[in-house]
Protein backbone atom coordinates (compact mmCIF):
# COMPACT_ATOMS: atom_id res chain seq x y z
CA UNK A 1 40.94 -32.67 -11.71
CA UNK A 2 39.54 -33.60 -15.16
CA UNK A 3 36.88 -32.51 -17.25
CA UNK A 4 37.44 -29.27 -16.09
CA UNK A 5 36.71 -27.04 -19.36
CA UNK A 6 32.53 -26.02 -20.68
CA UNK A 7 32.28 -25.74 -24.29
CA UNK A 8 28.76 -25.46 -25.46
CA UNK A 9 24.97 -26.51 -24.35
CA UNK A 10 24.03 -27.34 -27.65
CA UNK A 11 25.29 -29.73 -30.19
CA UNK A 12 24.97 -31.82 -33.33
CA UNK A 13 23.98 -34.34 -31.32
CA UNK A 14 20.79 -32.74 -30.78
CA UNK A 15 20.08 -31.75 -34.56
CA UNK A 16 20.47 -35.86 -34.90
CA UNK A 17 17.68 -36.50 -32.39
CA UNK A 18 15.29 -33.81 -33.61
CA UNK A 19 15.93 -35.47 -37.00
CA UNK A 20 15.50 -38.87 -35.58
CA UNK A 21 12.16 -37.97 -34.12
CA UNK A 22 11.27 -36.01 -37.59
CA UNK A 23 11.96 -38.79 -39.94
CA UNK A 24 10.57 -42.33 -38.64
CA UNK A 25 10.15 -45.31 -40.14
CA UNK A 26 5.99 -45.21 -39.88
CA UNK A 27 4.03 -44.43 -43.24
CA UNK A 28 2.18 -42.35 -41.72
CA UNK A 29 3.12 -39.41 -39.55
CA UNK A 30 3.35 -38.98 -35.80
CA UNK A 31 2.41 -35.81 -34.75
CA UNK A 32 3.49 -36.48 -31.42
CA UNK A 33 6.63 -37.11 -32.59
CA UNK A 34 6.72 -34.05 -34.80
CA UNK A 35 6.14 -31.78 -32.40
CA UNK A 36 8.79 -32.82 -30.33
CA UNK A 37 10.99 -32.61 -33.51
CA UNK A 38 9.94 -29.02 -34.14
CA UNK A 39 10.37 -28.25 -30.12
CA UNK A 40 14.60 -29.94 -30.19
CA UNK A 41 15.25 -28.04 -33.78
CA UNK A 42 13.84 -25.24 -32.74
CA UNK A 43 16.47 -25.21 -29.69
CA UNK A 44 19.09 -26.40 -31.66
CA UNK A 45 18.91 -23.17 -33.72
CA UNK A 46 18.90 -20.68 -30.74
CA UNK A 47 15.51 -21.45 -28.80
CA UNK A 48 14.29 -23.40 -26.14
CA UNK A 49 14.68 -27.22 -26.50
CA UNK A 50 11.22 -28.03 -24.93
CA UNK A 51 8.61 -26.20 -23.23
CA UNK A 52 11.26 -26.79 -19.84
CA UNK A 53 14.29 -26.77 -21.60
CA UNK A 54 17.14 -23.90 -22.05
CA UNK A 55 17.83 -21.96 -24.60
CA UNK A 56 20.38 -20.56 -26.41
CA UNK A 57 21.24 -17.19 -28.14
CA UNK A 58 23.19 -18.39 -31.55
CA UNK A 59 23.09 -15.00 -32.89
CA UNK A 60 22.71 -15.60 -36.51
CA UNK A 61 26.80 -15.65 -36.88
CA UNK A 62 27.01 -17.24 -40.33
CA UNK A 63 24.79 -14.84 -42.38
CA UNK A 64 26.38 -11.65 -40.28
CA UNK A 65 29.93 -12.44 -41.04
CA UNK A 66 29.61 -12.96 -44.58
CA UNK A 67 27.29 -10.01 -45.43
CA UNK A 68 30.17 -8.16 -43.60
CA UNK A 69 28.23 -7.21 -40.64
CA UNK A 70 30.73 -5.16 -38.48
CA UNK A 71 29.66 -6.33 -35.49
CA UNK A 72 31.43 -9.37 -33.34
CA UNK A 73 30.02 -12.59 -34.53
CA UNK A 74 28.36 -14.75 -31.31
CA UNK A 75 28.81 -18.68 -31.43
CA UNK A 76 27.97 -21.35 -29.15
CA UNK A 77 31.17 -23.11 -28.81
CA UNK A 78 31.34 -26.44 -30.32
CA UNK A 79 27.73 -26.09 -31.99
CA UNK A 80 29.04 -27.83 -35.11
CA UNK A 81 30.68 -30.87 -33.44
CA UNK A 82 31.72 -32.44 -36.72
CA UNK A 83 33.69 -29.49 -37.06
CA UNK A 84 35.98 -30.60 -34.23
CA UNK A 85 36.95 -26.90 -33.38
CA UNK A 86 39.27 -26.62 -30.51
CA UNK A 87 40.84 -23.99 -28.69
CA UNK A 88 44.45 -23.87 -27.70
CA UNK A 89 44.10 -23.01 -23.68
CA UNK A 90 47.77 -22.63 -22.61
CA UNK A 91 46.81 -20.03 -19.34
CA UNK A 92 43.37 -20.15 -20.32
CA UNK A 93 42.76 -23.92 -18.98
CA UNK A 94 43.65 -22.13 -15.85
CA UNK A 95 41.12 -19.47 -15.92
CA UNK A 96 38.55 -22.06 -17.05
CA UNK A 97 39.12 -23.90 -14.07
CA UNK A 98 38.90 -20.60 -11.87
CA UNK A 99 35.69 -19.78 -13.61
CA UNK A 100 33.89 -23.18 -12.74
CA UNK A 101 35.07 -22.58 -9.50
CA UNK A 102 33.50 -19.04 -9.43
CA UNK A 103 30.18 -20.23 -10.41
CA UNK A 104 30.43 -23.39 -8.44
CA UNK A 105 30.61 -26.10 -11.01
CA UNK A 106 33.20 -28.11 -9.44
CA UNK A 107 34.26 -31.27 -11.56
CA UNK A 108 36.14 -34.29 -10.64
CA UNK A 109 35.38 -37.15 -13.27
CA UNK A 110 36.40 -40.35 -14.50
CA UNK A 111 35.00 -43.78 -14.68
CA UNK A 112 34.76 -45.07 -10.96
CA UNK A 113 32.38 -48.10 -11.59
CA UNK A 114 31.31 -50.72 -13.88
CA UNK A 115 27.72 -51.20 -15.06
CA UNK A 116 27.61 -53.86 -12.43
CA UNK A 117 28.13 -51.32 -9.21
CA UNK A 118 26.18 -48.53 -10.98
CA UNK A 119 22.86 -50.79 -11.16
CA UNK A 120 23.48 -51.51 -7.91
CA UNK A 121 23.75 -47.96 -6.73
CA UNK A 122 20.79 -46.80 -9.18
CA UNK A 123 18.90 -49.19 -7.38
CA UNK A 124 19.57 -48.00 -3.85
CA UNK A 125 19.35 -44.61 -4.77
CA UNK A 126 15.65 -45.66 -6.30
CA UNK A 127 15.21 -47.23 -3.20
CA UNK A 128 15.60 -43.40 -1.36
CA UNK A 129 13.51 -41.63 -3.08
CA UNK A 130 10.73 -41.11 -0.51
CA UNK A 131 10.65 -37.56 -0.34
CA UNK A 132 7.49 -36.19 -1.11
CA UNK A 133 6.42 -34.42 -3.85
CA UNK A 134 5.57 -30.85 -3.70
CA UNK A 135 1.95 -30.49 -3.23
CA UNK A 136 0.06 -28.07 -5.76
CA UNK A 137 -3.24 -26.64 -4.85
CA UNK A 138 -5.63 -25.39 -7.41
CA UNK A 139 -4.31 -21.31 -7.97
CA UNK A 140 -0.82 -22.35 -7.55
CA UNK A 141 1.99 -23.44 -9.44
CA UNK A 142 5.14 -25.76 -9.74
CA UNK A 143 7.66 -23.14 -10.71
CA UNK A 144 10.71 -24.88 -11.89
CA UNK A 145 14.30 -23.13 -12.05
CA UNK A 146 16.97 -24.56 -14.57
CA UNK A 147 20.34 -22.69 -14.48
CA UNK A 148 23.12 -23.03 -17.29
CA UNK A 149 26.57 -21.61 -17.82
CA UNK A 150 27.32 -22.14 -21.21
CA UNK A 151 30.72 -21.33 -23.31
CA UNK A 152 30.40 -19.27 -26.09
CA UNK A 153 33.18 -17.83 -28.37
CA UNK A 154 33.11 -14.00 -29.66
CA UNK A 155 34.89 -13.77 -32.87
CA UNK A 156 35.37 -11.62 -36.29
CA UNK A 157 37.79 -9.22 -38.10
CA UNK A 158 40.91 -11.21 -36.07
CA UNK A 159 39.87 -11.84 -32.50
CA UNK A 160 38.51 -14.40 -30.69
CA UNK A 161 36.76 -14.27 -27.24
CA UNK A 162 35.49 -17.38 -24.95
CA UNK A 163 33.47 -16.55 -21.84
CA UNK A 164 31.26 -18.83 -20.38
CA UNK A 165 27.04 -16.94 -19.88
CA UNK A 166 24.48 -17.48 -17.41
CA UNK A 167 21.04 -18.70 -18.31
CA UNK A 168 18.06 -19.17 -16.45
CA UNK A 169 14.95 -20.74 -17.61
CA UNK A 170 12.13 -20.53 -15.23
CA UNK A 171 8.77 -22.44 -15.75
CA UNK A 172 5.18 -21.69 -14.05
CA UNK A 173 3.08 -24.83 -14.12
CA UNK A 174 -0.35 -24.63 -13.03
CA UNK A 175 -2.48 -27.24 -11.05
CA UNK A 176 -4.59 -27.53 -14.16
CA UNK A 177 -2.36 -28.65 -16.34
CA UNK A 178 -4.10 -27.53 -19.23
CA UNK A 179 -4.37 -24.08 -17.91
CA UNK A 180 -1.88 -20.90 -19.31
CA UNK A 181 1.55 -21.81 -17.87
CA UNK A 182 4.21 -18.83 -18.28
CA UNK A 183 8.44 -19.55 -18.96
CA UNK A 184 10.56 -16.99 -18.21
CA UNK A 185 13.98 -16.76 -19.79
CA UNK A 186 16.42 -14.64 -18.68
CA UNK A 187 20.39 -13.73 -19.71
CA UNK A 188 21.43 -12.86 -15.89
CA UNK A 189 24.48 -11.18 -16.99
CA UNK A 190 26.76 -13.42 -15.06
CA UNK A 191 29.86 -14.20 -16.98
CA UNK A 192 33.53 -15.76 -16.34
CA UNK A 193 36.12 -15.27 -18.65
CA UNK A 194 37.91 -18.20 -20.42
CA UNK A 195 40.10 -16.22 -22.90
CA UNK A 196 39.99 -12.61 -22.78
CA UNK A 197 38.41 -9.90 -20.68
CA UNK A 198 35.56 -7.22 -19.52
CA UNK A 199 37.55 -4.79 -21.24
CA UNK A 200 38.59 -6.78 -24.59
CA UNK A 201 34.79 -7.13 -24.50
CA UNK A 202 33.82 -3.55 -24.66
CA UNK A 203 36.58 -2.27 -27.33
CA UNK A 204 34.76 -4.76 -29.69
CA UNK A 205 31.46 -3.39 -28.53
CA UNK A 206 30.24 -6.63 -26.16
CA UNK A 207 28.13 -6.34 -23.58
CA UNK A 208 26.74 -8.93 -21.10
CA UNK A 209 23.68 -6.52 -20.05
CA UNK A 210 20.13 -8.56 -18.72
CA UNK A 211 17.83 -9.54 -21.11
CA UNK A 212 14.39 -11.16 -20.31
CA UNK A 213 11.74 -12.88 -22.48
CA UNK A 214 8.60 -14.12 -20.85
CA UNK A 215 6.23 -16.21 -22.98
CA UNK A 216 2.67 -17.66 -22.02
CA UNK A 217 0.66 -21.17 -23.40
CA UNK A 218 -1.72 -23.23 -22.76
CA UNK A 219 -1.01 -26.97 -21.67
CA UNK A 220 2.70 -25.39 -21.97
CA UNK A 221 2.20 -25.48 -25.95
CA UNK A 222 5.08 -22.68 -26.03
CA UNK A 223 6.56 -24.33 -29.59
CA UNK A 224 3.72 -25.37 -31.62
CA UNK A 225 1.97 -28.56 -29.25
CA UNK A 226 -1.45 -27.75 -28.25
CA UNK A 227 -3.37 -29.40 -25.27
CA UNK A 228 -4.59 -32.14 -27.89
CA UNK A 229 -1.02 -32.99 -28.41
CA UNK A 230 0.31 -36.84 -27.34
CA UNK A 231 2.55 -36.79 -24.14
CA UNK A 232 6.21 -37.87 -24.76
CA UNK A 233 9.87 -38.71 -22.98
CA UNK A 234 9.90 -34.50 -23.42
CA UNK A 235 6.54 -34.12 -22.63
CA UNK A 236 5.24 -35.88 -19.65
CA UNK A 237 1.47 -35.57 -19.27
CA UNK A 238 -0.32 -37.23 -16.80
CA UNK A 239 -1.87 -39.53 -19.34
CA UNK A 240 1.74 -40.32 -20.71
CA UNK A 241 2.92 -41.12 -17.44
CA UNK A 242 -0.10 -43.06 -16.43
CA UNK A 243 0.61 -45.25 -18.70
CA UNK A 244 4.32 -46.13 -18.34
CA UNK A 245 4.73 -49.90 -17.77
CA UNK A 246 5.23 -50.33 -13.87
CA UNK A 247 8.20 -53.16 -13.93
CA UNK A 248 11.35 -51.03 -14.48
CA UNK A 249 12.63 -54.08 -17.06
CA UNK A 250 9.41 -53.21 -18.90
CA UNK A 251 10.37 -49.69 -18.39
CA UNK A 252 13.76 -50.01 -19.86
CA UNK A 253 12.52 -51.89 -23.19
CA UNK A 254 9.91 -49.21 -23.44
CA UNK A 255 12.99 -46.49 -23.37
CA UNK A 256 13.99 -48.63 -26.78
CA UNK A 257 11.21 -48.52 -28.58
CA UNK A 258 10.75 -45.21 -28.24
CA UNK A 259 14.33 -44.25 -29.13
CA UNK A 260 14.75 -46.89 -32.40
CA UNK A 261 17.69 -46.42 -35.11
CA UNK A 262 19.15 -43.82 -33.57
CA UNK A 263 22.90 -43.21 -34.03
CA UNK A 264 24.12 -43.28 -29.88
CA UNK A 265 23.06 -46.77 -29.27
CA UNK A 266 21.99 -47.04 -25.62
CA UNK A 267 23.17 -43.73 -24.76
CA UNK A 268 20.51 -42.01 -26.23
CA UNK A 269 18.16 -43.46 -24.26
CA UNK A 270 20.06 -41.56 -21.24
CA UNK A 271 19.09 -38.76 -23.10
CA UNK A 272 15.63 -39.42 -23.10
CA UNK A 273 15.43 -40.25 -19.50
CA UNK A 274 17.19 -36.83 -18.76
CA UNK A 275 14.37 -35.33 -21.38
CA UNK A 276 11.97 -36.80 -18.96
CA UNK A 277 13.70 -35.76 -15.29
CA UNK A 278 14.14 -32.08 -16.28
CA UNK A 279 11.02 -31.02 -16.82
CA UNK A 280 10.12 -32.01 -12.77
CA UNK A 281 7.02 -33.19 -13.85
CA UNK A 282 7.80 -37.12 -12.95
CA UNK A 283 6.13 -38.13 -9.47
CA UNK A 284 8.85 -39.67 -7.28
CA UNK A 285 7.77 -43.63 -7.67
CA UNK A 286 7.96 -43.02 -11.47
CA UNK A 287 11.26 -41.56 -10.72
CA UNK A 288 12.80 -44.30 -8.52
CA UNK A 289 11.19 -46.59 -11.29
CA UNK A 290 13.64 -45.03 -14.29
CA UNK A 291 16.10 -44.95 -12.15
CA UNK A 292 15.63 -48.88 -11.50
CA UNK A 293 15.25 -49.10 -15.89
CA UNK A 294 18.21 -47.42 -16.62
CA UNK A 295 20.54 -49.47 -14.65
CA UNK A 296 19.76 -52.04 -17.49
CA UNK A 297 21.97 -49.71 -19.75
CA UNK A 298 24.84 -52.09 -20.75
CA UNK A 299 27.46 -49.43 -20.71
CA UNK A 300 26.07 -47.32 -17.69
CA UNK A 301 28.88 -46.64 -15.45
CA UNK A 302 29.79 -44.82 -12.45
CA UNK A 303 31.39 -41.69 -13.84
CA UNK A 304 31.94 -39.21 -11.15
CA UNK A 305 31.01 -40.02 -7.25
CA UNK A 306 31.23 -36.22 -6.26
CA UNK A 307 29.44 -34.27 -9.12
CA UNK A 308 28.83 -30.62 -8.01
CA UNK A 309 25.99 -28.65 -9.56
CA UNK A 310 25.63 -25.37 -8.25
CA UNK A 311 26.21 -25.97 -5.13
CA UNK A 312 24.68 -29.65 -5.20
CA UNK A 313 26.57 -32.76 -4.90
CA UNK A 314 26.17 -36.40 -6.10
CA UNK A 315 26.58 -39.33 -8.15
CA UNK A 316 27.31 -39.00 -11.84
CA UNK A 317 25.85 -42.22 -13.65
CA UNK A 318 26.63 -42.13 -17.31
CA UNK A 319 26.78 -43.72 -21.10
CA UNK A 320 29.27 -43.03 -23.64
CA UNK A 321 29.00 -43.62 -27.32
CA UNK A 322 32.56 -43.36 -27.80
CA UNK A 323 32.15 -39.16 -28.48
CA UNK A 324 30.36 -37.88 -25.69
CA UNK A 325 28.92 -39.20 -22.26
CA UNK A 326 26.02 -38.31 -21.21
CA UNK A 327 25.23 -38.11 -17.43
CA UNK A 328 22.57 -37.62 -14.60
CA UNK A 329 23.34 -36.78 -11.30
CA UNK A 330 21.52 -38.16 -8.52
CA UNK A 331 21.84 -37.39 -4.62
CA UNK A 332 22.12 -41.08 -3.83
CA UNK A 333 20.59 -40.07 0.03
CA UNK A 334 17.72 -38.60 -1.02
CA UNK A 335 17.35 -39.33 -4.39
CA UNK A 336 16.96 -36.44 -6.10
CA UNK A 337 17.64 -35.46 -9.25
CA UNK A 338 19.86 -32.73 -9.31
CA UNK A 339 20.86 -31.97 -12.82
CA UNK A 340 22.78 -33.32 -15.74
CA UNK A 341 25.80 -32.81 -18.42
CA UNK A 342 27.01 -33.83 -21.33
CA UNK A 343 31.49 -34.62 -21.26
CA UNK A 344 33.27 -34.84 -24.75
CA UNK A 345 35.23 -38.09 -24.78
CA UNK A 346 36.82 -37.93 -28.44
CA UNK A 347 39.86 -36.20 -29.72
CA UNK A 348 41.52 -33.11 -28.56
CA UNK A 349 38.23 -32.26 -26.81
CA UNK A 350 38.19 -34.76 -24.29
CA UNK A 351 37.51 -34.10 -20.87
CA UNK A 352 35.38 -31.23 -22.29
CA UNK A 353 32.07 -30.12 -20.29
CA UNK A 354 29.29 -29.61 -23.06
CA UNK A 355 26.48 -29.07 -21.02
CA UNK A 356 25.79 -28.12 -17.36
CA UNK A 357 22.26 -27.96 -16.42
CA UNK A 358 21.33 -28.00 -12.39
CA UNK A 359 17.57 -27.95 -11.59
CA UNK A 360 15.45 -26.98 -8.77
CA UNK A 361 11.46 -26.57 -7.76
CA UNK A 362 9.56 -25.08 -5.28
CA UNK A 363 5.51 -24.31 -5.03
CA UNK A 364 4.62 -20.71 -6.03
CA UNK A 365 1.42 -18.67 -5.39
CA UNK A 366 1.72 -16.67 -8.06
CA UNK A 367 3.47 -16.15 -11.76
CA UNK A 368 4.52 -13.68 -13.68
CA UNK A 369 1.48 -11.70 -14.56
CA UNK A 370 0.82 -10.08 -18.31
C-alpha cells in the first residue's frame, strides 16, 4: 500500500492561487475575483478556505516561538511546502498506517490508467449520475458535512509531536439563497497518533479537548462577499451556474479562462472543479457535465480505482504537476462525488497524503439557532 502517510490540509499551493486570483492581468479590478482571494488567504492563514471549505487552526507558531512563548508551538505539517520538511518515520510509518486505518482512510494508489481510459470512465460515470437532487422546501436547508483529518506537528524547547486532528465543517444553506445561512466548525477531539502519545501530549501541556465556532451570513458572505457579490468556481450561485456553457468541451475551455497564468498548468483547473463540487451546491446535470469537461485534462489519469473516504469507496481521477496530484473521487455507479485529496509526488515526500476531505448532504428542518 502506497500513499499511506497525511501531512497537512493546507499548502503553498493555495497561497499561489489566492495570489493568482488577487493579482490579474485586468487594469481594472475584479471584485469577484478579490473576494475569492481574500476567502483562500484567509484559509491559508488558519481560517476557512470558502464559505464551505475547512479550516485550519495554525496557531500563530512563528511569532510564539520567537517571543519565547513557553507553550508548544502548533504547525500544520508541510504548510511551507518550499520548505520541503520531512519527517524521519522509522516505526512511525507504521502507526500512520494504523491511524488511517482507525479513522477509515484506507489508501491504495498509483497510476492505473491513461488519460485515454480515464475520459472514458469520467464519461460513464457522467453518464450515472441520475440520482436526484435533494429537494429543499422553503424553511429548510441543505446542510452539508465536510470531515478532515489533518497532520499537524507539536514542537518547541526539543520535542516534536505529529498526530493527525479531526475537523468538521458543517454548512446550513437555506432555500432562499440569499437568506442567513449558519457554518458550524467544530475540533471533534478525535486524534491518532503518528509520532508520540496521549501522554507525551499532556507533560507538554496538549490537549485535544472540543472546540466549536458557529458563524452566521447572509447569501453565505461569511469572509467579506455580500449577496451583490459575482458567483465563482468557489462560489456557485444560481446565476453563475446558469450560465455555464452547456457542451462539456465548452465547459472545459471555460475552466481555462478562468484559471489563466497560473503556475500548475492543467492541474489547477482540477482544483477549481473540486472548488466547485465541495460546496454541494452543483445540480447533478451540471455535475455529470464537469465531469464530461474534465476528461479533456491532458494529463488526467486513473490514479486509484478503490479510493476510501470515510467509509466511501471509488475512483480516484487525478492531475499532477510534477509536485503534487490533485484528485476527485467519484462513485463511478452512482456518480457521486464523494470527496477529494491532494498526494505529494516530489522528493522525500512522495506518496504523502496532503489533504483528505470526504463530503456528505442531507435536507435539514432546522439550523443551529442564535
Amino acid at each position: 500500500m502506497t500513499d499511506n502517510k497525511l501531512t497537512d490540509l493546507w499548502s503553498e499551493d493555495d497561497l499561489d492561487r489566492a495570489m493568482t486570483a488577487l493579482h490579474s492581468d485586468e487594469a481594472e479590478p475584479d471584485h469577484a475575483r478579490l473576494a475569492q482571494a481574500r476567502a483562500q488567504l484567509m484559509a491559508a492563514a488558519g481560517g476557512p478556505r470558502t464559505a464551505l471549505g475547512h479550516p485550519v487552526d495554525l496557531a500563530g507558531t512563528a511569532h510564539r516561538v520567537s517571543a519565547g512563548d513557553p507553550r508548544p508551538a502548533r504547525f500544520s505539517a508541510g504548510a511551507k511546502r518550499t520548505a520541503r520538511r520531512r519527517w524521519t518515520y522509522g516505526l512511525a510509518a507504521a502507526a500512520s498506517v494504523a491511524a488511517l486505518v482507525g479513522t477509515g482512510f484506507i489508501v491504495t494508489s498509483g497510476t492505473q490508467g491513461g488519460s485515454a481510459e480515464a475520459k472514458t470512465e469520467l464519461d460513464a460515470a457522467a453518464a450515472n449520475v441520475t440520482a436526484k437532487d435533494p429537494v429543499v422546501k422553503p424553511g429548510q436547508y441543505l446542510h452539508n458535512t465536510a470531515r478532515t483529518w489533518t497532520r499537524n506537528l507539536y514542537g518547541g524547547n526539543g520535542f516534536e509531536l505529529q498526530v493527525l486532528e479531526e475537523q468538521a465543517t458543517e454548512t446550513w444553506i437555506p432555500a432562499d439563497r440569499k437568506a442567513e445561512w449558519v457554518m458550524r466548525t467544530t475540533q471533534t477531539g478525535r486524534h491518532q497518533w503518528v509520532v508520540g502519545s496521549d501522554a507525551e501530549a499532556r507533560k507538554h501541556g496538549i490537549t485535544f479537548a472540543k472546540t466549536t465556532d458557529v458563524q452566521r451570513a447572509d447569501c453565505g458572505g461569511f469572509y467579506g462577499a455580500g449577496c451583490d457579490t459575482a458567483g465563482s468556481w468557489a462560489n456557485p450561485t444560481p446565476e453563475w451556474i446558469a450560465g455555464l456553457p452547456t457542451d462539456p468541451k465548452a465547459l472545459y475551455e471555460r475552466l481555462k479562462k478562468d484559471a489563466p497564468g497560473n503556475s500548475r498548468g492543467e492541474t489547477e483547473l482540477l482544483v477549481y472543479a473540486q472548488d466547485a463540487l465541495r460546496t454541494g451546491l452543483l445540480p447533478a446535470d451540471v455535475r455529470a457535465r464537469l465531469y464530461r469537461a474534465l476528461g479533456y485534462l491532458k494529463n488526467l489519469e486513473i490514479s486509484d480505482r478503490a479510493a476510501n473516504l470515510d467509509g466511501k469507496t471509488g475512483i480516484a481521477y487525478g492531475s499532477d504537476d510534477g509536485k503534487s496530484r490533485e484528485e476527485i473521487i467519484v462513485d463511478p455507479k452512482t456518480g457521486a462525488y464523494i470527496g477529494s485529496r491532494e498526494v505529494d509526488t516530489d522528493g522525500k515526500g512522495k506518496g504523502d497524503v496532503i489533504t483528505f476531505t470526504s463530503l456528505s448532504a442531507n435536507v435539514a428542518d432546522t439550523a443551529p439557532r442564535r
